[in-house]
PDB file of N, CA and C in Angstrom:
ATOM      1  N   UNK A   1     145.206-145.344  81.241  1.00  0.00           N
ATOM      2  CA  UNK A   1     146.145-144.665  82.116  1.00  0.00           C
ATOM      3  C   UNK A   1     146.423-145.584  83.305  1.00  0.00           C
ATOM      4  N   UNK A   2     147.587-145.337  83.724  1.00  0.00           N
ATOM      5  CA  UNK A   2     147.972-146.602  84.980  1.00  0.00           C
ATOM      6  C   UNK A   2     148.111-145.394  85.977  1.00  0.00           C
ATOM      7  N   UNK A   3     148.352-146.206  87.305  1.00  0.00           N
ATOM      8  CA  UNK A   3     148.580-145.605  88.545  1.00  0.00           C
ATOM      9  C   UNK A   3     149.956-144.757  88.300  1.00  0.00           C
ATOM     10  N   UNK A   4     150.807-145.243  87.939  1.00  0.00           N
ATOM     11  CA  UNK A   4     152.257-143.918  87.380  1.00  0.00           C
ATOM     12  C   UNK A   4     151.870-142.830  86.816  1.00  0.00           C
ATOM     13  N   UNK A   5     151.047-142.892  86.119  1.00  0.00           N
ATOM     14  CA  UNK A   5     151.150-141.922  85.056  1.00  0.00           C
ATOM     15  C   UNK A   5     149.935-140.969  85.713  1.00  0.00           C
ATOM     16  N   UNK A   6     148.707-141.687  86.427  1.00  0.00           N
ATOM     17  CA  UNK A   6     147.794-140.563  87.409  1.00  0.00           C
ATOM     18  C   UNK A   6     148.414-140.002  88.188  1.00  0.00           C
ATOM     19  N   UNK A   7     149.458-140.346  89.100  1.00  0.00           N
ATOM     20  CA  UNK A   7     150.390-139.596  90.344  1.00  0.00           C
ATOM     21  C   UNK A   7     151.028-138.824  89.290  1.00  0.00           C
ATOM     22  N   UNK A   8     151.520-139.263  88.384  1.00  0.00           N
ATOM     23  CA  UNK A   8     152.647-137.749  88.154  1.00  0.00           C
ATOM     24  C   UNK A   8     151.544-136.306  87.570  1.00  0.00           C
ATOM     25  N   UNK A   9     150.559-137.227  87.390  1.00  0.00           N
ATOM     26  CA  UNK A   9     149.214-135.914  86.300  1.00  0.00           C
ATOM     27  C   UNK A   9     148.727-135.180  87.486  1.00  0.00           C
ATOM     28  N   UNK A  10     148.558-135.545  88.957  1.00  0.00           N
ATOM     29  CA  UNK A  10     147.706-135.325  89.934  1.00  0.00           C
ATOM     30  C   UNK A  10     148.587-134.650  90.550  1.00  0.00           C
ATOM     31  N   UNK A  11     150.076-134.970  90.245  1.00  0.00           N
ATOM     32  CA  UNK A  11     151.309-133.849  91.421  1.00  0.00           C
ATOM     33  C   UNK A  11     151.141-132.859  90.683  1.00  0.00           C
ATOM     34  N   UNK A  12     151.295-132.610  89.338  1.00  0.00           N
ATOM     35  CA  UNK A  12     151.605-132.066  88.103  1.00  0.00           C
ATOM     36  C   UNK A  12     150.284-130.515  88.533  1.00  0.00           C
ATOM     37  N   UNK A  13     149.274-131.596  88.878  1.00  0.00           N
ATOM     38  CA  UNK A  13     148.106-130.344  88.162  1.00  0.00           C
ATOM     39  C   UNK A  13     147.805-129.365  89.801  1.00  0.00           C
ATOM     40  N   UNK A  14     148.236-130.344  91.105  1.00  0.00           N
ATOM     41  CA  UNK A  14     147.775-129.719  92.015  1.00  0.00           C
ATOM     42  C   UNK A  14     149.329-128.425  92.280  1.00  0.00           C
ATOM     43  N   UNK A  15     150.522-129.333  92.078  1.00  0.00           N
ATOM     44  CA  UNK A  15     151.579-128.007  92.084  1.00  0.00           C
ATOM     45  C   UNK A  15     151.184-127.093  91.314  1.00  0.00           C
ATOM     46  N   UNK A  16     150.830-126.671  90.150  1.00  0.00           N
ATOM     47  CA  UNK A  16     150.361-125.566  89.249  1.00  0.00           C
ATOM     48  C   UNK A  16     149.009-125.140  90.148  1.00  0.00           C
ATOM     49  N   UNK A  17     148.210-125.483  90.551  1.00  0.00           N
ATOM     50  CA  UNK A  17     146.969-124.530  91.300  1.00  0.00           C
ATOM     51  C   UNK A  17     147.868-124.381  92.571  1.00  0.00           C
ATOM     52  N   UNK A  18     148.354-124.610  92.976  1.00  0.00           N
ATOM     53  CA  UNK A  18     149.261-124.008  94.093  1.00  0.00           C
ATOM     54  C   UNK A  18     150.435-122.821  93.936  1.00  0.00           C
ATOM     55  N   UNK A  19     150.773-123.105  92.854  1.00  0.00           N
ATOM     56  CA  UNK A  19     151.332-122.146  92.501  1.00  0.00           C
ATOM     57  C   UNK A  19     150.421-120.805  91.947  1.00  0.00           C
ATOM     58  N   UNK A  20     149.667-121.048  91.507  1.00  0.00           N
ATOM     59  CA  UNK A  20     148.470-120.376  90.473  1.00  0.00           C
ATOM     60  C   UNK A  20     148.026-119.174  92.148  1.00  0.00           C
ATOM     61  N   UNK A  21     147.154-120.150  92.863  1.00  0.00           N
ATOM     62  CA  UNK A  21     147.047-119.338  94.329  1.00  0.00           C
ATOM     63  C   UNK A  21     147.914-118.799  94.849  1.00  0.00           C
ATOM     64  N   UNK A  22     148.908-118.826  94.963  1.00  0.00           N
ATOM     65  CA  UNK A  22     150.286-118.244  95.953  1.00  0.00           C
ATOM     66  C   UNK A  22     150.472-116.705  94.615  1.00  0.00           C
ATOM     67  N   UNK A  23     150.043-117.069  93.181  1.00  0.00           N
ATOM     68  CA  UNK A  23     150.391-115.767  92.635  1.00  0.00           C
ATOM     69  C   UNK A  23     149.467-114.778  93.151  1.00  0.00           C
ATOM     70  N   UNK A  24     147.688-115.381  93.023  1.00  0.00           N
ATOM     71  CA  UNK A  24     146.763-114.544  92.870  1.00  0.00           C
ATOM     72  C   UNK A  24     146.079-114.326  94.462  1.00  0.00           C
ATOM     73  N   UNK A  25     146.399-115.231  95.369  1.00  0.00           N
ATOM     74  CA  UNK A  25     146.090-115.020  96.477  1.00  0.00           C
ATOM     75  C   UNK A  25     146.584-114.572  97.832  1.00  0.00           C
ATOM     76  N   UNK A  26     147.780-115.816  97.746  1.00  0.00           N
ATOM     77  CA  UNK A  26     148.747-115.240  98.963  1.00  0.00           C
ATOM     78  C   UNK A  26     150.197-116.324  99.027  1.00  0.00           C
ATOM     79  N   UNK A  27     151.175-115.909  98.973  1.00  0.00           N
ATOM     80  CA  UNK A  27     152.242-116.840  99.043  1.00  0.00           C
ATOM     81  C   UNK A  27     152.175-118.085  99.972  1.00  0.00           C
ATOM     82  N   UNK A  28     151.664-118.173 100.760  1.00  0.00           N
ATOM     83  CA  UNK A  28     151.197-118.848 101.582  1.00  0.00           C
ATOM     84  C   UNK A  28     151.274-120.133 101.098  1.00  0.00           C
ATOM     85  N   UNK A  29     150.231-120.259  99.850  1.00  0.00           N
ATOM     86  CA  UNK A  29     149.841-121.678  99.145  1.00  0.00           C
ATOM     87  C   UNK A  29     150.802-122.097  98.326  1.00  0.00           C
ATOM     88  N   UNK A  30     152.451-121.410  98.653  1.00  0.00           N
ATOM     89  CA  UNK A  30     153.676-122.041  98.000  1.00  0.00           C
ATOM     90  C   UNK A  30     153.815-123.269  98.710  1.00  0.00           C
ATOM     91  N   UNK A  31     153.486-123.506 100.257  1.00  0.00           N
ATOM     92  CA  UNK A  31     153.422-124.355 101.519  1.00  0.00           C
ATOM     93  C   UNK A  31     152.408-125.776 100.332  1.00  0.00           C
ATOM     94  N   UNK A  32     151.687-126.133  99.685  1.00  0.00           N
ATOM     95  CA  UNK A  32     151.100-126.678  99.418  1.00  0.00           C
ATOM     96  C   UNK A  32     151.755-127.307  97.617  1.00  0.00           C
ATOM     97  N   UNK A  33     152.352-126.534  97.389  1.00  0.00           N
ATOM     98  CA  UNK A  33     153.457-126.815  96.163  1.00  0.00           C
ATOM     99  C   UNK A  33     154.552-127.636  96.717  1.00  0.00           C
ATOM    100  N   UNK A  34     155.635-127.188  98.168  1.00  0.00           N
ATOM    101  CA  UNK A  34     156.406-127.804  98.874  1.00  0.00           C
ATOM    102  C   UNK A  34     156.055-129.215  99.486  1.00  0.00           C
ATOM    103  N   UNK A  35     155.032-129.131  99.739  1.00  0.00           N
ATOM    104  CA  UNK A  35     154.154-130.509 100.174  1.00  0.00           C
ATOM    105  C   UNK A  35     153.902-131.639  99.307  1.00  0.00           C
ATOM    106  N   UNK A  36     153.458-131.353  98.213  1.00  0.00           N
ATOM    107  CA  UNK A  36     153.282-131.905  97.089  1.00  0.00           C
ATOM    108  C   UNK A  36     154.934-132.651  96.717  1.00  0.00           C
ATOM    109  N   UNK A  37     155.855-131.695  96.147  1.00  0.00           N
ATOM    110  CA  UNK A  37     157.518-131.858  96.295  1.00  0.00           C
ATOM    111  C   UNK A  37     157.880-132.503  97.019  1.00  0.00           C
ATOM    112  N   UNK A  38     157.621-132.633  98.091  1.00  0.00           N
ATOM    113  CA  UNK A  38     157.965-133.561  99.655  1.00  0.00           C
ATOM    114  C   UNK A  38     157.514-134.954  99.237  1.00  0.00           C
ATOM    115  N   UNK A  39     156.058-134.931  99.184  1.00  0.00           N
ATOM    116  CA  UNK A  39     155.494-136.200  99.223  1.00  0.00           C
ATOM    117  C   UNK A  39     155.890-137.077  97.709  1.00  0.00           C
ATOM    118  N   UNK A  40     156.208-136.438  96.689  1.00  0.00           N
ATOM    119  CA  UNK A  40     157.057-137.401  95.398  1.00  0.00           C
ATOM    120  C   UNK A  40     158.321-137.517  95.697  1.00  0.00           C
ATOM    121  N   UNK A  41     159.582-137.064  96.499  1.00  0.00           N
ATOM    122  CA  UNK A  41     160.454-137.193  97.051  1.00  0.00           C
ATOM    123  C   UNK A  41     160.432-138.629  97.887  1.00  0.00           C
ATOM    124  N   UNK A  42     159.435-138.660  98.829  1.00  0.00           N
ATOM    125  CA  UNK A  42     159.510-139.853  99.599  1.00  0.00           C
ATOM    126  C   UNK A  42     159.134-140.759  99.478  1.00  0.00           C
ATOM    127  N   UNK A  43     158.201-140.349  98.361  1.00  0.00           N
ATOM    128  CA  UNK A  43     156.926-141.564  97.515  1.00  0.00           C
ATOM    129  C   UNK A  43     158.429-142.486  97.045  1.00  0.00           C
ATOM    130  N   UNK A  44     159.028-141.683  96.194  1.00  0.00           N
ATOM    131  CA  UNK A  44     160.364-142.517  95.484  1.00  0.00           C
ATOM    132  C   UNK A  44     161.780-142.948  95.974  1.00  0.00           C
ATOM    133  N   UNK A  45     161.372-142.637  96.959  1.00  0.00           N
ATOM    134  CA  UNK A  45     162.320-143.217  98.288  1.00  0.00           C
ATOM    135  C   UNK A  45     161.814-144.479  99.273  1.00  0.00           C
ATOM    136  N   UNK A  46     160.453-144.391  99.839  1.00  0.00           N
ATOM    137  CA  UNK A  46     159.955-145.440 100.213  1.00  0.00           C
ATOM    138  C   UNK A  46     158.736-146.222  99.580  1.00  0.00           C
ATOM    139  N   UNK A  47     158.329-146.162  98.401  1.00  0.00           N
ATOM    140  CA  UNK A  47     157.162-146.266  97.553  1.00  0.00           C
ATOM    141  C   UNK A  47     155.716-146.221  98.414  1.00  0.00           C
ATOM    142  N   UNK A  48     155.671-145.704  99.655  1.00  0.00           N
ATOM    143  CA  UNK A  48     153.955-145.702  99.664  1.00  0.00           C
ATOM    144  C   UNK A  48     154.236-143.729  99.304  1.00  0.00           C
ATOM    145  N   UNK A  49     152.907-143.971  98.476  1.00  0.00           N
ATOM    146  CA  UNK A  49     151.824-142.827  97.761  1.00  0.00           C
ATOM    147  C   UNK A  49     150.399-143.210  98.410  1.00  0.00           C
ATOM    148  N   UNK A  50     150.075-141.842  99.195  1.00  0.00           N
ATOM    149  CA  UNK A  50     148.600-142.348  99.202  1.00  0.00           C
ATOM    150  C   UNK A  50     147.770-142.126  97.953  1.00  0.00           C
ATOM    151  N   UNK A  51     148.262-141.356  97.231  1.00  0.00           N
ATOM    152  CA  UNK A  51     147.450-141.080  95.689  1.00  0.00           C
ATOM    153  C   UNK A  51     147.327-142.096  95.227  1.00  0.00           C
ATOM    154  N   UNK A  52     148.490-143.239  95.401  1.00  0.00           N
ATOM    155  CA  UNK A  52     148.714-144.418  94.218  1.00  0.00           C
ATOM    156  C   UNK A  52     147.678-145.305  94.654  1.00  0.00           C
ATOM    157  N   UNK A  53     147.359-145.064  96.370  1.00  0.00           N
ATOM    158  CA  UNK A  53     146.400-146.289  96.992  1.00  0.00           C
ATOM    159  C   UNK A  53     145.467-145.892  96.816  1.00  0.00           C
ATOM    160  N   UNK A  54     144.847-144.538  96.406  1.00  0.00           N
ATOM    161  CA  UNK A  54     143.452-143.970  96.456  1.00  0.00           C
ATOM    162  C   UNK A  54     143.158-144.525  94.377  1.00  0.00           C
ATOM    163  N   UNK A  55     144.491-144.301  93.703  1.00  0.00           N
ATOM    164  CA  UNK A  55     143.730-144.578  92.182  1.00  0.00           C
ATOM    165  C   UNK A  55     143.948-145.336  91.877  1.00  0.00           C
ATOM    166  N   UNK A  56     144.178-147.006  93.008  1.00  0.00           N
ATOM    167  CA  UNK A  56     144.230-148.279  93.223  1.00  0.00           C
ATOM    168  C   UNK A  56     143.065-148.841  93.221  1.00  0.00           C
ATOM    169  N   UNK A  57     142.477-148.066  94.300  1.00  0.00           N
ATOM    170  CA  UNK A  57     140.783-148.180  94.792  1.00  0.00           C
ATOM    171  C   UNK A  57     139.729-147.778  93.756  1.00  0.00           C
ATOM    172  N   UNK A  58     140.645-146.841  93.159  1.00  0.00           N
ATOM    173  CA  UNK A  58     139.508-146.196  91.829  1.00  0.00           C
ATOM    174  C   UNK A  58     139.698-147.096  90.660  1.00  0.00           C
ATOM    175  N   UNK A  59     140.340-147.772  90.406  1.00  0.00           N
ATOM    176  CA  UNK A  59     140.503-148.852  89.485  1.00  0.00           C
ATOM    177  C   UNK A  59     141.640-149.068  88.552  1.00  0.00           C
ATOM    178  N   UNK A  60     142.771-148.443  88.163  1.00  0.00           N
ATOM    179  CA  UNK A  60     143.493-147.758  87.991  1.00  0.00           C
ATOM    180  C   UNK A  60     144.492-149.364  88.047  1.00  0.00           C
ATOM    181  N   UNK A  61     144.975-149.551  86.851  1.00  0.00           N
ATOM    182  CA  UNK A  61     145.957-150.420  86.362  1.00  0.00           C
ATOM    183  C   UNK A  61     147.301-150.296  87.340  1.00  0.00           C
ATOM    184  N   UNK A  62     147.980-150.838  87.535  1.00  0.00           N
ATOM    185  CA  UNK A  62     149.491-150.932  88.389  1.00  0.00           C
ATOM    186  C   UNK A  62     150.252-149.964  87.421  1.00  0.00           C
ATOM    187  N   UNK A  63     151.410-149.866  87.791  1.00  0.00           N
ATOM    188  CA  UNK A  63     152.719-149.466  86.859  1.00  0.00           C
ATOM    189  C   UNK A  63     153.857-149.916  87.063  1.00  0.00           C
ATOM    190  N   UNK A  64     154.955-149.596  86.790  1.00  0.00           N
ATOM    191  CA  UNK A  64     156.087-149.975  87.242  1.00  0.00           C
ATOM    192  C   UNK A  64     156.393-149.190  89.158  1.00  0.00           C
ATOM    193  N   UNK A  65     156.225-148.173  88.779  1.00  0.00           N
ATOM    194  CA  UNK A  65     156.851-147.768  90.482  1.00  0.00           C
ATOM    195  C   UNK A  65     156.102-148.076  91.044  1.00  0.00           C
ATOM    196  N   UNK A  66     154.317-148.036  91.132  1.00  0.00           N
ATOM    197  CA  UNK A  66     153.221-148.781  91.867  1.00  0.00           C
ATOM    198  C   UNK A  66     152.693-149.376  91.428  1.00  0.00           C
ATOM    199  N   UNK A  67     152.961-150.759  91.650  1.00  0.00           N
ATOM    200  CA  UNK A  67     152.459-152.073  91.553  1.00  0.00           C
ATOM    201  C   UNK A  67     151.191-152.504  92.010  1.00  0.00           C
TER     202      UNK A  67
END
């Protein structure tokens, strides 16, 4: 697995528990789905991801959008 393909698995899985909470807990944690949305928006607008630099550090092959 490369660094592309962990950011989209890691937006992927934390928007669904955010969503998952906002059903069973409190709408609230829609704020944490929007955040998530925000931060791949700008990731692909200015390419820093801190995810991409954290599963850089974890060892995590380059990709095309993070190099």
């Amino acid at each position: 697995m490369n660094i592309d393909k962990a950011v989209m698995a890691f937006a992927g899985f934390v928007n669904l528990v955010g969503l998952v909470l906002a059903y069973w807990m409190s709408p609230y944690w829609l704020l944490l789905s929007a955040f998530v949305s925000l931060n791949l928006i700008q990731a692909s607008i200015t390419g820093f991801c801190p995810a991409a630099m954290i599963f850089r550090r974890l060892g995590l092959q380059g990709g095309k959008a993070f190099p």
